[in-house]
C-alpha atoms as a PDB file:
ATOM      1  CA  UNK A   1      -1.898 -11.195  10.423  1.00  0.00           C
ATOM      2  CA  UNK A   2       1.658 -12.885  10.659  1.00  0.00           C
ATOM      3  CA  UNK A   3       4.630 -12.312   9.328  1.00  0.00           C
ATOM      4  CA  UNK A   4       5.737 -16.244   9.332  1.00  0.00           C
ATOM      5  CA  UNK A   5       3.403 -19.400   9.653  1.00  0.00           C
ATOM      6  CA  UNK A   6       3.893 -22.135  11.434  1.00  0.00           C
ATOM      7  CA  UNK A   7       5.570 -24.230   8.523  1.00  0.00           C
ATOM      8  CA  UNK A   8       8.255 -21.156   8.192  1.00  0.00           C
ATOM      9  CA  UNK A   9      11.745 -22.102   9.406  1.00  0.00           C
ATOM     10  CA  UNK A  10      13.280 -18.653  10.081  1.00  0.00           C
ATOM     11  CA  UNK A  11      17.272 -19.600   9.780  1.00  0.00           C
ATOM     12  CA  UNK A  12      16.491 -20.103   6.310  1.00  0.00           C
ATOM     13  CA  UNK A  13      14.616 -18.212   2.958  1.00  0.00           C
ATOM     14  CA  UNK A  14      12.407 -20.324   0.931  1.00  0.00           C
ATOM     15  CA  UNK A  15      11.877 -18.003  -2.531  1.00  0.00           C
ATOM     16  CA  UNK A  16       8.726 -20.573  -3.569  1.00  0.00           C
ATOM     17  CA  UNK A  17       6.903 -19.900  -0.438  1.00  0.00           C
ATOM     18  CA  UNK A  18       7.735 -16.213   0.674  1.00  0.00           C
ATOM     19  CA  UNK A  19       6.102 -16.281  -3.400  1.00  0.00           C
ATOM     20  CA  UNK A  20       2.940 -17.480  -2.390  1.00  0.00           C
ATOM     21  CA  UNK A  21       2.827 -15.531   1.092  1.00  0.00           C
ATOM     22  CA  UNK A  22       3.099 -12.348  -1.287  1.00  0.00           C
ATOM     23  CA  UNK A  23       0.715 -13.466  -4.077  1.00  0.00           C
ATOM     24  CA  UNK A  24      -2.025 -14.477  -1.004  1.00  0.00           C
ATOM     25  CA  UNK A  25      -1.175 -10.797   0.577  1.00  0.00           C
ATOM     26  CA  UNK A  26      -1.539  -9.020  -2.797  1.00  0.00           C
ATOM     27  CA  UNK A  27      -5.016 -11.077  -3.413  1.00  0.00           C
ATOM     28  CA  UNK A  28      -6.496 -10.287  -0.313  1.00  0.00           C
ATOM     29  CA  UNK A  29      -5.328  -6.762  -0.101  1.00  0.00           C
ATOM     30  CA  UNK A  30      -2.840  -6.627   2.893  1.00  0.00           C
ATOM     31  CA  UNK A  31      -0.528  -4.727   1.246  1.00  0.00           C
ATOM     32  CA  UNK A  32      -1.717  -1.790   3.345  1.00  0.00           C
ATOM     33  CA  UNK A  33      -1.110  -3.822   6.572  1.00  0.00           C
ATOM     34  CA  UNK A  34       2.960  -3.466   5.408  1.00  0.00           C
ATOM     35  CA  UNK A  35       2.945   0.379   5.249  1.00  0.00           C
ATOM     36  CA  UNK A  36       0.450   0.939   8.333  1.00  0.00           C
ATOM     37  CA  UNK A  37       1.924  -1.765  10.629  1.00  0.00           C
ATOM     38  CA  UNK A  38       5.281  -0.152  11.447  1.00  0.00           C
ATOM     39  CA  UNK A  39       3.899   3.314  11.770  1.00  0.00           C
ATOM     40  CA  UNK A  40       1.423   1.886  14.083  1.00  0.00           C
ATOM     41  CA  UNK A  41       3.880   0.502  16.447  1.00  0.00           C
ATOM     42  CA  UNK A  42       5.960   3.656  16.041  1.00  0.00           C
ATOM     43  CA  UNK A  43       3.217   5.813  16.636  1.00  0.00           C
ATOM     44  CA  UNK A  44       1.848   3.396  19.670  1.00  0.00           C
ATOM     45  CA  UNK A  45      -1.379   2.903  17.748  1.00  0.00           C
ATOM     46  CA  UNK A  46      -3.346  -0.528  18.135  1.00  0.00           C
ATOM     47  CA  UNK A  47      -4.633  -0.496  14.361  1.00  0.00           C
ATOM     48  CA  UNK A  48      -4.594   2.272  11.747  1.00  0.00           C
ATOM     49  CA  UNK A  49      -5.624   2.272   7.919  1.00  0.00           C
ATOM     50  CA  UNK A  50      -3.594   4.070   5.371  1.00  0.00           C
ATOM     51  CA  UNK A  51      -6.343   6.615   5.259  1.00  0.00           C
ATOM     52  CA  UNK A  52      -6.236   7.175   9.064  1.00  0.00           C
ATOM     53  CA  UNK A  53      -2.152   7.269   8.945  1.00  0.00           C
ATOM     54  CA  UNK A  54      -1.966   9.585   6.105  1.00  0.00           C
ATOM     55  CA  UNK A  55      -4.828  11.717   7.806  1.00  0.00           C
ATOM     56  CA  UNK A  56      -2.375  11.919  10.965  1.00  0.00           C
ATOM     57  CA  UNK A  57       0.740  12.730   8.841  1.00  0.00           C
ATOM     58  CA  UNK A  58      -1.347  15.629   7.482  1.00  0.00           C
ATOM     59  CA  UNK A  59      -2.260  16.821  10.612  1.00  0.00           C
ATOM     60  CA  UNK A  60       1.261  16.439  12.429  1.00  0.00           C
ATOM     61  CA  UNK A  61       2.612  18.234   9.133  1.00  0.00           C
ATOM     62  CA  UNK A  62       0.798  21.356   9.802  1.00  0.00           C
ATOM     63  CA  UNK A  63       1.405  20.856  13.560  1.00  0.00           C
ATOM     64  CA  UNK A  64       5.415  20.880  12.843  1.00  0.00           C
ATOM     65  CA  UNK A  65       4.492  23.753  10.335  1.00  0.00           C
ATOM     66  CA  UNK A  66       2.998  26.085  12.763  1.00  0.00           C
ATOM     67  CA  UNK A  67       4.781  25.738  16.087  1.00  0.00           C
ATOM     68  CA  UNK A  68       7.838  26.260  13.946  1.00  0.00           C
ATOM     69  CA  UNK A  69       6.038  29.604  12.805  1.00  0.00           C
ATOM     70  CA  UNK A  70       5.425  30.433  16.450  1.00  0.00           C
ATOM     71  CA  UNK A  71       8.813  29.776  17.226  1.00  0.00           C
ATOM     72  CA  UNK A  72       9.949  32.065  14.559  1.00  0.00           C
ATOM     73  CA  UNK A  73       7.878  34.809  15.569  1.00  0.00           C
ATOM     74  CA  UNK A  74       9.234  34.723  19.252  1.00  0.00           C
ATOM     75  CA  UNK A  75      12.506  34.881  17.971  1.00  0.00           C
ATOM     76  CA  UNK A  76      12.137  37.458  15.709  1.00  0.00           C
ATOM     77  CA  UNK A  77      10.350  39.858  18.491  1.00  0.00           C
ATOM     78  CA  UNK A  78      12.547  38.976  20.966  1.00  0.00           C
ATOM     79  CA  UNK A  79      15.492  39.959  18.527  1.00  0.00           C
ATOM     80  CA  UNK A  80      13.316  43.218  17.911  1.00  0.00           C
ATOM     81  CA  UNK A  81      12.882  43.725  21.074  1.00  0.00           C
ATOM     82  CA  UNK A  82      16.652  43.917  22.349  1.00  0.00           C
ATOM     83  CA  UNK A  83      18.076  45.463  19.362  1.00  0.00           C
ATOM     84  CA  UNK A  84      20.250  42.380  18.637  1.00  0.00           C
ATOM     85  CA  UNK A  85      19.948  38.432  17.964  1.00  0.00           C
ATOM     86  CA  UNK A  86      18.450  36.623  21.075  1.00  0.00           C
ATOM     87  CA  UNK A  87      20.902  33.581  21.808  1.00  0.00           C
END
């Protein structure tokens, strides 16, 4: 899947076609391909589906969630620990 086509001269916009590029994306479903493509690169993933990608936000979510639970904890004992805040 490309962006541009061959016919595509990129100094300029052409409303009529970029029209038809979106209809033919909307038709055949690629839709997905504009919210999974940049994440993909981001993320240094070949190919993804939304399903995959939202799966892996889910799963880095609760990641994020619970090392910053750890790191809460730690900080809180250590604090305990001393009798005063741990800088």
């Amino acid at each position: 899947m490309n962006y541009f086509d061959d016919t595509e001269d990129l100094s300029t916009y052409d409303r009529k076609h970029g029209q038809t590029k979106i209809e033919l994306w909307k038709k055949h479903d690629f839709i997905g391909f504009f919210l999974t493509k940049p994440m993909g690169d981001l993320l240094g993933l070949k190919s993804t589906s939304i399903e995959s990608l939202q799966a892996y936000i889910i799963q880095a979510q609760e990641l994020i969630q619970d090392l910053t639970q750890d790191q809460q904890k730690v900080s809180l004992e250590s604090s305990s620990e001393n009798g005063k805040p741990h800088l």
